[in-house]
Protein backbone atom coordinates (compact mmCIF):
# COMPACT_ATOMS: atom_id res chain seq x y z
CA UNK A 1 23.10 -35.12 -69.98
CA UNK A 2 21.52 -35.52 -73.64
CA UNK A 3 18.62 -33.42 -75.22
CA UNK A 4 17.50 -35.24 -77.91
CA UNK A 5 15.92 -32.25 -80.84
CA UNK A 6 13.92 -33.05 -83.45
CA UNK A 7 13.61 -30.42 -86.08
CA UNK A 8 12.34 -29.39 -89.44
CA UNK A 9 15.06 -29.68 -92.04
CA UNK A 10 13.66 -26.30 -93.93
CA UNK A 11 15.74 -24.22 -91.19
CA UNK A 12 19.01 -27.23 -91.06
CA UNK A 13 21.10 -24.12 -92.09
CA UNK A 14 20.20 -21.64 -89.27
CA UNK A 15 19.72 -24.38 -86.68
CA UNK A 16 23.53 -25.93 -87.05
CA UNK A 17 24.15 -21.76 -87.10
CA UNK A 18 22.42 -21.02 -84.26
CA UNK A 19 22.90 -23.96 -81.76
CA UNK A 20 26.79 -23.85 -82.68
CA UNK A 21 26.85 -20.18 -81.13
CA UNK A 22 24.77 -21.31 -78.17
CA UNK A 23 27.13 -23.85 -77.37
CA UNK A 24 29.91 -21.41 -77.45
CA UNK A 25 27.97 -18.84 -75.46
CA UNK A 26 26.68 -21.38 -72.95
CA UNK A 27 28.58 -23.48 -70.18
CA UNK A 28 26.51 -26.00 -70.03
CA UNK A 29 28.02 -29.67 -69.89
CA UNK A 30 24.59 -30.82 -71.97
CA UNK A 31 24.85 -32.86 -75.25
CA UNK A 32 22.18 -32.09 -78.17
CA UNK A 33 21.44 -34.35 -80.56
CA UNK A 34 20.04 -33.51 -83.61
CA UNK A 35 17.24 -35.15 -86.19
CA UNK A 36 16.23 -33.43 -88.86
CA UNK A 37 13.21 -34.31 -90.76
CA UNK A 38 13.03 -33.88 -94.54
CA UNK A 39 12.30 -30.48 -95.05
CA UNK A 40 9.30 -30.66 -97.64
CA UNK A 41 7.05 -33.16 -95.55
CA UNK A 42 4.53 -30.24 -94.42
CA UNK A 43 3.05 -30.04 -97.82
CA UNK A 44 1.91 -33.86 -96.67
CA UNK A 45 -0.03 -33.97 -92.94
CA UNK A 46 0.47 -38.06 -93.71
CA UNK A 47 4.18 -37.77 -94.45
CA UNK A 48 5.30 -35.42 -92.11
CA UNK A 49 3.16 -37.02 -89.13
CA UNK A 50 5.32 -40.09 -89.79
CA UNK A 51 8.65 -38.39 -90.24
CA UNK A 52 7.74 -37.00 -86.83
CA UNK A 53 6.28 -40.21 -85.12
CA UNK A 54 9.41 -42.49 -86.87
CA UNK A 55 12.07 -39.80 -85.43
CA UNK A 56 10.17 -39.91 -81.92
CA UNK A 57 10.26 -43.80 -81.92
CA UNK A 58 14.00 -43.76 -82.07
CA UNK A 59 14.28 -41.37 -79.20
CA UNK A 60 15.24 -43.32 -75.83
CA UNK A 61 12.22 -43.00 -72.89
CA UNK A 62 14.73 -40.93 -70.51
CA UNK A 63 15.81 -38.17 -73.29
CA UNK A 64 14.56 -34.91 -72.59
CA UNK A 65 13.15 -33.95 -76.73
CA UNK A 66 12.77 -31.26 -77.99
CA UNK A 67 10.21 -31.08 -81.03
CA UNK A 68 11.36 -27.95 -83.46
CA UNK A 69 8.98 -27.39 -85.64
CA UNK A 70 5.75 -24.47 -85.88
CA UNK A 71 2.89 -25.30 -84.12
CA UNK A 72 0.89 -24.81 -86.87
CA UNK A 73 2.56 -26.95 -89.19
CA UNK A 74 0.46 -30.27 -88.65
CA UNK A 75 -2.97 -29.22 -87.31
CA UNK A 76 -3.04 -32.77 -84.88
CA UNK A 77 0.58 -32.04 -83.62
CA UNK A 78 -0.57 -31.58 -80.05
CA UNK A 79 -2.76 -35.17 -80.38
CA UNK A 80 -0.25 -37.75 -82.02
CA UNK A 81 2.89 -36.62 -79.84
CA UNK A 82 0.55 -36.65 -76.96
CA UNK A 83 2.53 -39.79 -75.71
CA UNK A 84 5.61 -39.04 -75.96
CA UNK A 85 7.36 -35.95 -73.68
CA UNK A 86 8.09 -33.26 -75.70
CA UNK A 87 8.93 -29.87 -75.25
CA UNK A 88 6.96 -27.69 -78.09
CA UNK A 89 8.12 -24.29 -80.00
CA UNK A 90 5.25 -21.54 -79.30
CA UNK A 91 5.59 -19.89 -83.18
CA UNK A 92 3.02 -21.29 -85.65
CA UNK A 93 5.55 -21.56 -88.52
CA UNK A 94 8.95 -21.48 -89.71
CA UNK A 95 8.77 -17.48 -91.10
CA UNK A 96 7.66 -16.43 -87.46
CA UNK A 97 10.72 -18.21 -86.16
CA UNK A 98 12.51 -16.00 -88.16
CA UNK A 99 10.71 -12.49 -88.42
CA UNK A 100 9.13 -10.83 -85.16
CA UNK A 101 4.76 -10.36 -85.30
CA UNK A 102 5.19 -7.01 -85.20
CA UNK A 103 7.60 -6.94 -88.08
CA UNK A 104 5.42 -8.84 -89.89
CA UNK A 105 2.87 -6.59 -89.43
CA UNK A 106 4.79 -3.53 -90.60
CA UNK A 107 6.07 -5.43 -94.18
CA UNK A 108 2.13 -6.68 -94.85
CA UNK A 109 0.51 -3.25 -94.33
CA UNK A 110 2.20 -2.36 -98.06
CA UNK A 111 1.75 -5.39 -99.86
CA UNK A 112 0.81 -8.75 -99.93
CA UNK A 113 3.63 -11.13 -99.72
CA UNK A 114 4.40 -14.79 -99.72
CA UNK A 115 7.81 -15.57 -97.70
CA UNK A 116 10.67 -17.33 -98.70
CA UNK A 117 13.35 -19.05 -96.98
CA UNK A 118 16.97 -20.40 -98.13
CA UNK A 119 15.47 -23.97 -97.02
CA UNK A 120 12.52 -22.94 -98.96
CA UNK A 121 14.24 -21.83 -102.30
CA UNK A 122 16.66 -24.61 -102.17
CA UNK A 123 13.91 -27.54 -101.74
CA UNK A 124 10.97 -25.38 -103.44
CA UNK A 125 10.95 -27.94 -106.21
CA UNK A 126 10.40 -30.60 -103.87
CA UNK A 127 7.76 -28.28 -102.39
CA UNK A 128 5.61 -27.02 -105.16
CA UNK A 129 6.30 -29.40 -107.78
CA UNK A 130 6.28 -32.58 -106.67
CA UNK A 131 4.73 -32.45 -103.01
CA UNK A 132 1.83 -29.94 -104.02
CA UNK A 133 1.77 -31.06 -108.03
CA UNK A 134 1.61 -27.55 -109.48
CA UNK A 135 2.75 -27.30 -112.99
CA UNK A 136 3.44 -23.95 -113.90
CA UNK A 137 -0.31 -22.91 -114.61
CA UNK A 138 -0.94 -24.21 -111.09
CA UNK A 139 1.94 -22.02 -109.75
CA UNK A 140 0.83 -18.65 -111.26
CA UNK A 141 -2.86 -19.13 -110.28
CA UNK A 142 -1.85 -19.97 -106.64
CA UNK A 143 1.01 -17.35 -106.40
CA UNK A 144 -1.26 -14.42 -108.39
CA UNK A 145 -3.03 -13.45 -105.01
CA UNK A 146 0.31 -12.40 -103.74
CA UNK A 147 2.29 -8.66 -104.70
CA UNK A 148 5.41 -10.29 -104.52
CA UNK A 149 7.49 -12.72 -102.60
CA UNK A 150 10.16 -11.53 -99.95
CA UNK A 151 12.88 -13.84 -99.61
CA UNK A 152 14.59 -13.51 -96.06
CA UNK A 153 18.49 -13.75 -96.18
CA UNK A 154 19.20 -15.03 -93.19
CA UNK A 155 23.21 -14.93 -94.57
CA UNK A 156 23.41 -19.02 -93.64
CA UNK A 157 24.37 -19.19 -97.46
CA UNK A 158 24.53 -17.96 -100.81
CA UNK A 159 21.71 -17.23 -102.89
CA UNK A 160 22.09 -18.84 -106.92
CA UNK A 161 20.83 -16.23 -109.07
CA UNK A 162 19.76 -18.46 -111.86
CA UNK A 163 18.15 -20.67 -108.59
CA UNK A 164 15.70 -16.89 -107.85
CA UNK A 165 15.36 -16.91 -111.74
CA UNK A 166 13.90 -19.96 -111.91
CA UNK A 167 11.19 -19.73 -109.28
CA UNK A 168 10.56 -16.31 -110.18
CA UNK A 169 9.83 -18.17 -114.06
CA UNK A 170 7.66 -20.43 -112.01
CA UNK A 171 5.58 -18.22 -110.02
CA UNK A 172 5.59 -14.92 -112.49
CA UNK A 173 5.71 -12.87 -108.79
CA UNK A 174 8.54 -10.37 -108.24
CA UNK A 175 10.96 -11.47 -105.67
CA UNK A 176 12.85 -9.33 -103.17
CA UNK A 177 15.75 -10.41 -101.34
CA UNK A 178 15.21 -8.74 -97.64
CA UNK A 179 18.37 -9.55 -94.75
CA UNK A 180 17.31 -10.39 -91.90
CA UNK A 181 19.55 -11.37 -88.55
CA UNK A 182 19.00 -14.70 -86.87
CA UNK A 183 17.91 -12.99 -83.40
CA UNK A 184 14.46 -13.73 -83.27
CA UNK A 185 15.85 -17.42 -84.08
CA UNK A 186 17.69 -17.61 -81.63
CA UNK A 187 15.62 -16.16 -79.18
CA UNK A 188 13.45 -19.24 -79.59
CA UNK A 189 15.73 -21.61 -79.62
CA UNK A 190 17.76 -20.39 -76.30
CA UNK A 191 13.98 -20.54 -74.62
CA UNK A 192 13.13 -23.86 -75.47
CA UNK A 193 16.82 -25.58 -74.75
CA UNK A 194 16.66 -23.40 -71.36
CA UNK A 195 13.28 -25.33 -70.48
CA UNK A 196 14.91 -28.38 -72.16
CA UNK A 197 18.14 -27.98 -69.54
CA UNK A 198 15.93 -27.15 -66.32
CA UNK A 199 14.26 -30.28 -66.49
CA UNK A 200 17.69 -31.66 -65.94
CA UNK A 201 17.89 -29.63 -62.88
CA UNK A 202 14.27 -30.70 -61.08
């Protein structure tokens, strides 16, 4: 019994985290298998369409696959993995994998704020840089709408301070470091490998 997930590389960190304490938790005799994409091909529909479509290709016809990423991160998501069967994550992005609506909700009402992951600060050159082209002009125009940025410690690892320095240089926006637990992660991801594992059952 193999479930075959393919999922965003921005989250590798709490993934690996999250599915290693399922698999404790669990006694299920089911194998999961694990792609991960390259985590800055959303700032590119073309690019990450193919990561997606190349990673699906090498999937076997009989795996039960899992596709891990918000369903809002490619707009034609739904049409180009129409052919393939795929089970689909309900959240629109990788932030409300991570932090509840509601919570959400409550943090905006006080300021506007642009969220930050650990896979975002560790690839955000990658992100901004080179996949968007912003120089640092480019940064501080796009980045001036927001109050400040909340980076959400999920505790998968430690945060470089001269790493916050440096995209705080970039961006000119104060950053907050805000802990967060991994339960609304996990949440998802038990409900999508417990639709992945019933289909193993019909």
């Amino acid at each position: 019994m193999e479930v075959h997930i393919i999922a965003c590389g921005i989250f590798q960190l709490e993934f690996e985290r999250v599915l290693k304490e399922l698999k404790t938790e669990w006694s299920s005799d089911a194998e999961f298998r694990v792609t991960f994409t390259e985590p800055a091909l959303h700032v590119d529909y073309a690019k990450l369409k193919d990561g997606i479509t190349e990673a699906l290709n090498n999937t076997a016809s009989e795996e039960t696959i899992i596709l891990f990423f918000g369903s809002m991160c490619h707009p034609e998501i739904s049409e180009f993995t129409q052919n393939s069967s795929v089970i689909k994550l309900q959240p629109q992005n990788c932030i409300e994998l991570i932090l509840d609506k509601e919570k959400q909700v409550e943090l905006e009402k006080s300021a506007r704020l642009f969220y930050l992951t650990p896979g975002w600060l560790k690839n955000w050159q990658k992100i901004f840089r080179q996949g968007q082209g912003w120089d640092d002009i480019d940064a501080r125009q796009n980045f001036g709408f927001y109050d400040k940025i909340l980076l959400l410690d999920t505790g998968v690892c430690e945060f470089d301070d001269e790493d916050i320095l440096e995209f705080f240089e970039y961006t000119q926006v104060p950053i907050e470091i805000k802990r967060v637990e991994l339960t609304v992660f996990k949440k998802h991801m038990a409900e999508t490998l417990e639709k992945a594992l019933a289909n193993f059952k019909e």
